[in-house]
Protein backbone atom coordinates (compact mmCIF):
# COMPACT_ATOMS: atom_id res chain seq x y z
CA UNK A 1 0.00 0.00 0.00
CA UNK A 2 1.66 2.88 -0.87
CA UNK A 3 0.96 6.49 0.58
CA UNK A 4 0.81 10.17 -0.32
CA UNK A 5 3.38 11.28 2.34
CA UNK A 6 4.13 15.15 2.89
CA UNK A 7 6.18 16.48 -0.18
CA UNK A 8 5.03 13.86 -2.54
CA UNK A 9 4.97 15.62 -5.90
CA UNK A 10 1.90 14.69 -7.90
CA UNK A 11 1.72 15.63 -11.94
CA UNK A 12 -1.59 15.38 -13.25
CA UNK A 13 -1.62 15.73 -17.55
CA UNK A 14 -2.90 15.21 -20.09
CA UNK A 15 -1.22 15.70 -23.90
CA UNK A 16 -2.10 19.38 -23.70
CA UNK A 17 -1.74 20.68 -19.84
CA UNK A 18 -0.41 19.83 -16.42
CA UNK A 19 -0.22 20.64 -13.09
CA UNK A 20 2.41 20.40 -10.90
CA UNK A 21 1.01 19.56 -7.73
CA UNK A 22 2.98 18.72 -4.16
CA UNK A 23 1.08 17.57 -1.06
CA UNK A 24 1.75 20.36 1.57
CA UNK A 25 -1.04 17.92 4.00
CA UNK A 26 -0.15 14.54 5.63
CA UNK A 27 -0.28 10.81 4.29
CA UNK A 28 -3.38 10.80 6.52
CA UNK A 29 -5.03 14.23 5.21
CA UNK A 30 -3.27 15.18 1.79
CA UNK A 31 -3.83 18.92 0.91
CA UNK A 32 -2.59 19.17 -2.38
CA UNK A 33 -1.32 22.75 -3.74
CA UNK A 34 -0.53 24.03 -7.32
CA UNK A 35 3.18 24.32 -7.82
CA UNK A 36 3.24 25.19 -11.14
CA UNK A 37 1.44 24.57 -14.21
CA UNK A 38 1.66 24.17 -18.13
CA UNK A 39 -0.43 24.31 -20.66
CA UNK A 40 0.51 24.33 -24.56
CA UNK A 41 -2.67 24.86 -27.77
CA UNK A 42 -2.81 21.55 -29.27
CA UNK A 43 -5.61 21.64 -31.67
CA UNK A 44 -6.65 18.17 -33.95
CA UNK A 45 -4.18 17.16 -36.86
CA UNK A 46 -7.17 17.89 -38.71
CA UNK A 47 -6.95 21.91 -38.03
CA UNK A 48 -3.27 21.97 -37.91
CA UNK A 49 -2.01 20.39 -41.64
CA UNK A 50 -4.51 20.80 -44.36
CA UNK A 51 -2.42 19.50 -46.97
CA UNK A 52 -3.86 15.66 -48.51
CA UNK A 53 -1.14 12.25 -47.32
CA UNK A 54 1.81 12.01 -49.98
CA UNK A 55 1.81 9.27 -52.55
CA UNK A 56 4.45 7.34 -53.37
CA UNK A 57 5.02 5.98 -56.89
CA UNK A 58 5.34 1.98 -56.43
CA UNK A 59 9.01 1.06 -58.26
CA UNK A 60 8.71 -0.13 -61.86
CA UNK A 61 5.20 1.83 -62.64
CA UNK A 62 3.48 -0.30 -60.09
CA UNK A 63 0.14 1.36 -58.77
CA UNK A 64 0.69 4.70 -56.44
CA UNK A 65 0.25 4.08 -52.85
CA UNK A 66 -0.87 7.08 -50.43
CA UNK A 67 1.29 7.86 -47.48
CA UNK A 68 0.34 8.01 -43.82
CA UNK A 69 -0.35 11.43 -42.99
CA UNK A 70 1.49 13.23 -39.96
CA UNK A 71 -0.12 13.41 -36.77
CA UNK A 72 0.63 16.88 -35.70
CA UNK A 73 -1.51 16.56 -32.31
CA UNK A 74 0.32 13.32 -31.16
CA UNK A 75 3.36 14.92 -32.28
CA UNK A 76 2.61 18.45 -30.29
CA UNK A 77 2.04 15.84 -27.27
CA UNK A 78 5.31 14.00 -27.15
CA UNK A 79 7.28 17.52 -27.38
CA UNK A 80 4.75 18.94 -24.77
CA UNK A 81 5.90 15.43 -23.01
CA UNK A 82 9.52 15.85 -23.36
CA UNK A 83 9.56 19.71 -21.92
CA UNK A 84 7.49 18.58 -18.87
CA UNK A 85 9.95 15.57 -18.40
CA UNK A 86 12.75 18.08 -18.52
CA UNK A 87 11.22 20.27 -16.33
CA UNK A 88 10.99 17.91 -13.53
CA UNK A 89 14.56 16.62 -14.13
CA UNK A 90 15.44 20.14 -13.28
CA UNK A 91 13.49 20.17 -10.19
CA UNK A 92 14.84 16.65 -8.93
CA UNK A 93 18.23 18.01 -9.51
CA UNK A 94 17.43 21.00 -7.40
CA UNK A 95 16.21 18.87 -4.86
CA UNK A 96 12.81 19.97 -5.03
CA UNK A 97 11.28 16.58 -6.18
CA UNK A 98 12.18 13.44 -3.85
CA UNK A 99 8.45 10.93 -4.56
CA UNK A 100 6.72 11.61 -7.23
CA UNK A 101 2.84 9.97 -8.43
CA UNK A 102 2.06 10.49 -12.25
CA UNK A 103 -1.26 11.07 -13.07
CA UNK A 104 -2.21 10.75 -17.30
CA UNK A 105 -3.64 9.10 -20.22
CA UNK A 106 -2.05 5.84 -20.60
CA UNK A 107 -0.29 7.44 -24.08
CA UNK A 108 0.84 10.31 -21.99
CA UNK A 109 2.41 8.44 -19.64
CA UNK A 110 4.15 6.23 -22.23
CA UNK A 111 5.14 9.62 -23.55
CA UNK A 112 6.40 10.85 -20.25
CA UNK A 113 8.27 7.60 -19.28
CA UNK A 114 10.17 7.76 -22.49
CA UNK A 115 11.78 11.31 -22.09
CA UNK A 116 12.17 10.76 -18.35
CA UNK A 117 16.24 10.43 -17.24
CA UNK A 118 16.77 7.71 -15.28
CA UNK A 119 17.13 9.82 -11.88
CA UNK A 120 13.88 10.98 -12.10
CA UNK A 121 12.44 7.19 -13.40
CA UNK A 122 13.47 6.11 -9.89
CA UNK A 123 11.82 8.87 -8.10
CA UNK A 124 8.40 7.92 -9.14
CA UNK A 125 6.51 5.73 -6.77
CA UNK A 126 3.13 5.24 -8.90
CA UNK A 127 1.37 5.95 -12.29
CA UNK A 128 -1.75 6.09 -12.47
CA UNK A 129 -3.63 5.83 -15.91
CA UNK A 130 -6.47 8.56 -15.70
CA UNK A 131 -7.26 11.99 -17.19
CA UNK A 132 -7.88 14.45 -14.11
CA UNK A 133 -6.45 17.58 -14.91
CA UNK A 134 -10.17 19.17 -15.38
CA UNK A 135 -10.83 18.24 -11.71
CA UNK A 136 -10.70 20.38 -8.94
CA UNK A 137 -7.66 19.80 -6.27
CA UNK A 138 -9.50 18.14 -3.60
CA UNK A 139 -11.44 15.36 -6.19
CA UNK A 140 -7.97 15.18 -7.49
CA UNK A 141 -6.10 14.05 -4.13
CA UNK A 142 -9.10 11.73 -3.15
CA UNK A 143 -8.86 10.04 -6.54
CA UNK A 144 -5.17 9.79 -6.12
CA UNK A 145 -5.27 8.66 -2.00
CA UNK A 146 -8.24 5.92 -3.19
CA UNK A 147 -5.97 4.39 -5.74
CA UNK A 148 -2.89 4.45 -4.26
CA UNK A 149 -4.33 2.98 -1.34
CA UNK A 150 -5.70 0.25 -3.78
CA UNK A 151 -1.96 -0.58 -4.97
């Protein structure tokens, strides 16, 4: 069973925002309080490249095939991904970070764990596949207590 002691970082995102939260309350009555938070416009590939997939001429006058077009939202989520990641490298390093509980998407997270350095791999205690970050703080650490407890 794991807990959400005092100074347990908790990042709830999603592939377009996130809050940086730390719990400034006990394992036994987390209060959690906005550290920081990020947000970047990600609008559908759809709005964002208007231009029709590539096509490909098949060698020796074979039929054309179309290319795969570029997902410019996922893409805009990894690089949100990798500056958050960053950013919270920086703050272990400080010192700031010590436990840390991720809170995302289950392709957010995969993003996340991907750009993470290993020193800040270790200091994660828990991830927890859920979109939150258009709850309010208290649903949020309830959520978070409940399912950690659950672990």
């Amino acid at each position: 069973m794991l807990f959400l002691k005092t100074g347990t970082w908790v990042v709830v995102a999603d592939g377009a925002k996130a809050l940086l939260l730390e719990n400034a309350g006990t394992a036994e009555t987390p209060e959690l309080r906005l550290v920081d938070k990020a947000a970047i416009d990600n609008p559908p590939t759809r709005e964002q490249g208007t231009d029709q997939p590539g096509r490909i001429d098949a060698p020796g006058g074979g039929p054309r095939s179309a290319m795969e077009q570029t997902d410019f939202h996922r893409l805009a989520e990894q690089d949100f991904a990798r500056h958050l990641a960053a950013d919270l490298e920086a703050r272990r390093a400080a010192g700031e970070i010590g436990r840390l509980v991720l809170v995302a998407p289950p392709q957010m997270l995969g993003s996340l764990r991907a750009a993470m350095a290993p020193g800040l791999a270790g200091a994660v205690i828990a991830e927890l596949p859920k979109t939150l970050t258009g709850h309010p703080l208290p649903e949020i650490a309830r959520i978070v207590v409940e399912d950690l407890a659950a672990m």
